[in-house]
Protein backbone atom coordinates (compact mmCIF):
# COMPACT_ATOMS: atom_id res chain seq x y z
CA UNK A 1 56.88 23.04 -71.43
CA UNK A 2 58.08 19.13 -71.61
CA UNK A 3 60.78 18.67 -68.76
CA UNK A 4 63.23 17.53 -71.44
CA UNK A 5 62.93 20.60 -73.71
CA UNK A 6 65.41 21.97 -75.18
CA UNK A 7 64.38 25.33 -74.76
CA UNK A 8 64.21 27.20 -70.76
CA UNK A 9 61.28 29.35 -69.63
CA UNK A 10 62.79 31.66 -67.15
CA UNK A 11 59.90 33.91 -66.85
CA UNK A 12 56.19 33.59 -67.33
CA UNK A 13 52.87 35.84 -66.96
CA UNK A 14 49.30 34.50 -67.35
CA UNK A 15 46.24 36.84 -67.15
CA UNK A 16 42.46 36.24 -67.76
CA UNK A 17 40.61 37.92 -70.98
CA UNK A 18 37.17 37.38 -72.30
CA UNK A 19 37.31 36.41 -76.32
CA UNK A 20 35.03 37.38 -78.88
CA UNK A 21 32.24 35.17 -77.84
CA UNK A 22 32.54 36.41 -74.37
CA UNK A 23 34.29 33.71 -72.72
CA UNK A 24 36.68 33.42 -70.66
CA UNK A 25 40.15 33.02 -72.01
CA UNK A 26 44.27 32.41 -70.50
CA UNK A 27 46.88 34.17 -72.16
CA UNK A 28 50.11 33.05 -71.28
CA UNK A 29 53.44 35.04 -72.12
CA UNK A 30 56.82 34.03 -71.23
CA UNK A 31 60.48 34.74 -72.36
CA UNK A 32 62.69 31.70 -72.98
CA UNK A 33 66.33 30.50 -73.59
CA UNK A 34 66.72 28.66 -76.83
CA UNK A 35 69.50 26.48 -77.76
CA UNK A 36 71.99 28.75 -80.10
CA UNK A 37 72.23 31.45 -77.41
CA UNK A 38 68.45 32.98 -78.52
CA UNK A 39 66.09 34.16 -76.60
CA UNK A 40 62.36 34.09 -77.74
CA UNK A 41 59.04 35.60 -76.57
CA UNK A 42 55.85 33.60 -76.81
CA UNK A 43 52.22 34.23 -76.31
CA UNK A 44 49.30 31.80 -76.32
CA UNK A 45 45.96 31.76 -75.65
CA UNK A 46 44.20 28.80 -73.96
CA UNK A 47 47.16 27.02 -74.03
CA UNK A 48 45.60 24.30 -70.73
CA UNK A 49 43.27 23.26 -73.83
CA UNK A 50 46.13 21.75 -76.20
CA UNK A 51 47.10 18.45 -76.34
CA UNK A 52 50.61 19.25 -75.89
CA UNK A 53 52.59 21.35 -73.35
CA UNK A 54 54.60 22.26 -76.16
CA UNK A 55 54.28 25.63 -78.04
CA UNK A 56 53.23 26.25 -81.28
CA UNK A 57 55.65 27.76 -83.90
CA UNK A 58 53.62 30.76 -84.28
CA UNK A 59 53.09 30.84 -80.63
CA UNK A 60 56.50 32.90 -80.89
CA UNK A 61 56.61 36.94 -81.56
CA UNK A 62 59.75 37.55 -81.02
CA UNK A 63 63.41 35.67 -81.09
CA UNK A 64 66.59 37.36 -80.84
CA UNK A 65 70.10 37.56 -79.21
CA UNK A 66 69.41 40.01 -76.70
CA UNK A 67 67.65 39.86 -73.95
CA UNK A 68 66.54 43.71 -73.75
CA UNK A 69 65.49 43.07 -76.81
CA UNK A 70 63.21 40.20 -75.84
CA UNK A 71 62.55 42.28 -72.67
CA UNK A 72 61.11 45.04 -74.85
CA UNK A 73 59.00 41.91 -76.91
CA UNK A 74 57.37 40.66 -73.81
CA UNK A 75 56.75 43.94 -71.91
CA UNK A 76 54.90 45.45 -74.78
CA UNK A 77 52.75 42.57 -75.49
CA UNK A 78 51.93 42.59 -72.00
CA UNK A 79 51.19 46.31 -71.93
CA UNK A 80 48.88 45.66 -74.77
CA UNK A 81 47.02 42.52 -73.32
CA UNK A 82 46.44 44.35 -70.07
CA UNK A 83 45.31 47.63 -71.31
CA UNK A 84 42.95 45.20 -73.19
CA UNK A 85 42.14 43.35 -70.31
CA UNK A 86 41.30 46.30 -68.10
CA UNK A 87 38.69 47.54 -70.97
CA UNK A 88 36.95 44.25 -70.36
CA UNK A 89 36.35 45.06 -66.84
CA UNK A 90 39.49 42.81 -65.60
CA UNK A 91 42.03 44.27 -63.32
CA UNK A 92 44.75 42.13 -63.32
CA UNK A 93 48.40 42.63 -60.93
CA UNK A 94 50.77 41.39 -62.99
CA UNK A 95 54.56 43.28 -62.81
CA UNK A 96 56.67 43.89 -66.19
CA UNK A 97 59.22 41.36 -66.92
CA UNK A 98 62.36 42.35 -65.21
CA UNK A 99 66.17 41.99 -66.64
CA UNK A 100 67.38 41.15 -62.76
CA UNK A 101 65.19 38.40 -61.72
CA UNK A 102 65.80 36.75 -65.64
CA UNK A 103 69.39 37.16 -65.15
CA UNK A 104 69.68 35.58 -61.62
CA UNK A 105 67.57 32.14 -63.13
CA UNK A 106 69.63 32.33 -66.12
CA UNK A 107 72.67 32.26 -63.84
CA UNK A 108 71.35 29.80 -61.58
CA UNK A 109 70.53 27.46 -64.48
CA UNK A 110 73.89 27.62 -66.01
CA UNK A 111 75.93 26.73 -62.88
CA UNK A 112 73.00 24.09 -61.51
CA UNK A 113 71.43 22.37 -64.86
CA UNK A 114 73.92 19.37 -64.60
CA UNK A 115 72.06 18.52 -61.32
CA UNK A 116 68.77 19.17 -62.97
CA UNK A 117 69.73 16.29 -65.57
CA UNK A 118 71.37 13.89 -63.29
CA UNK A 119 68.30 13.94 -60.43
């Protein structure tokens, strides 16, 4: 994501897949912090081979005003790219999002994104 986004990933999970062709391919998911107090959930594939850092509109599968909600979002499309991922033959160690760890970034960007802007 462009340093000057809007937007604020606070968590992110990349794992490897093969597509239909048999190739390798990255899927990226993350859960972000959108101006007007949403949260949002995206998911792309390949993203390293865009043009652009920044997402794609339909990059996005979820985008709400809770976060347990976007929890729930991420989690389960993780659950379902790894359960696909294993039946490829790839064991990937990735852990669930977690509320705690989103919460203490979210916290630490509120009191600390000032600095972020000035430096």
């Amino acid at each position: 994501m462009p340093k000057n986004h809007p937007s604020r990933r606070f968590a992110e999970r990349t794992l490897t897949g093969i597509d239909d062709q048999g190739n390798e391919e990255r899927i990226v998911l993350w859960i972000e912090y959108q101006p007007e107090a949403l949260w949002a959930v995206g998911r792309a594939v390949n993203p390293q081979l865009r043009s652009s850092d920044e997402p794609k509109e339909d990059d996005y599968i979820f985008r709400g005003f809770e976060l347990d909600d976007a929890l729930n979002e991420a989690n389960g499309a993780l659950t379902d790219d790894l359960r696909v991922s294993r039946e490829e033959g790839i064991k990937p160690d990735l852990e669930p999002f977690e509320r705690e760890k989103i919460l203490a970034r979210l916290e630490h960007w509120f009191f600390h994104h000032d600095d972020e802007a000035t430096g």
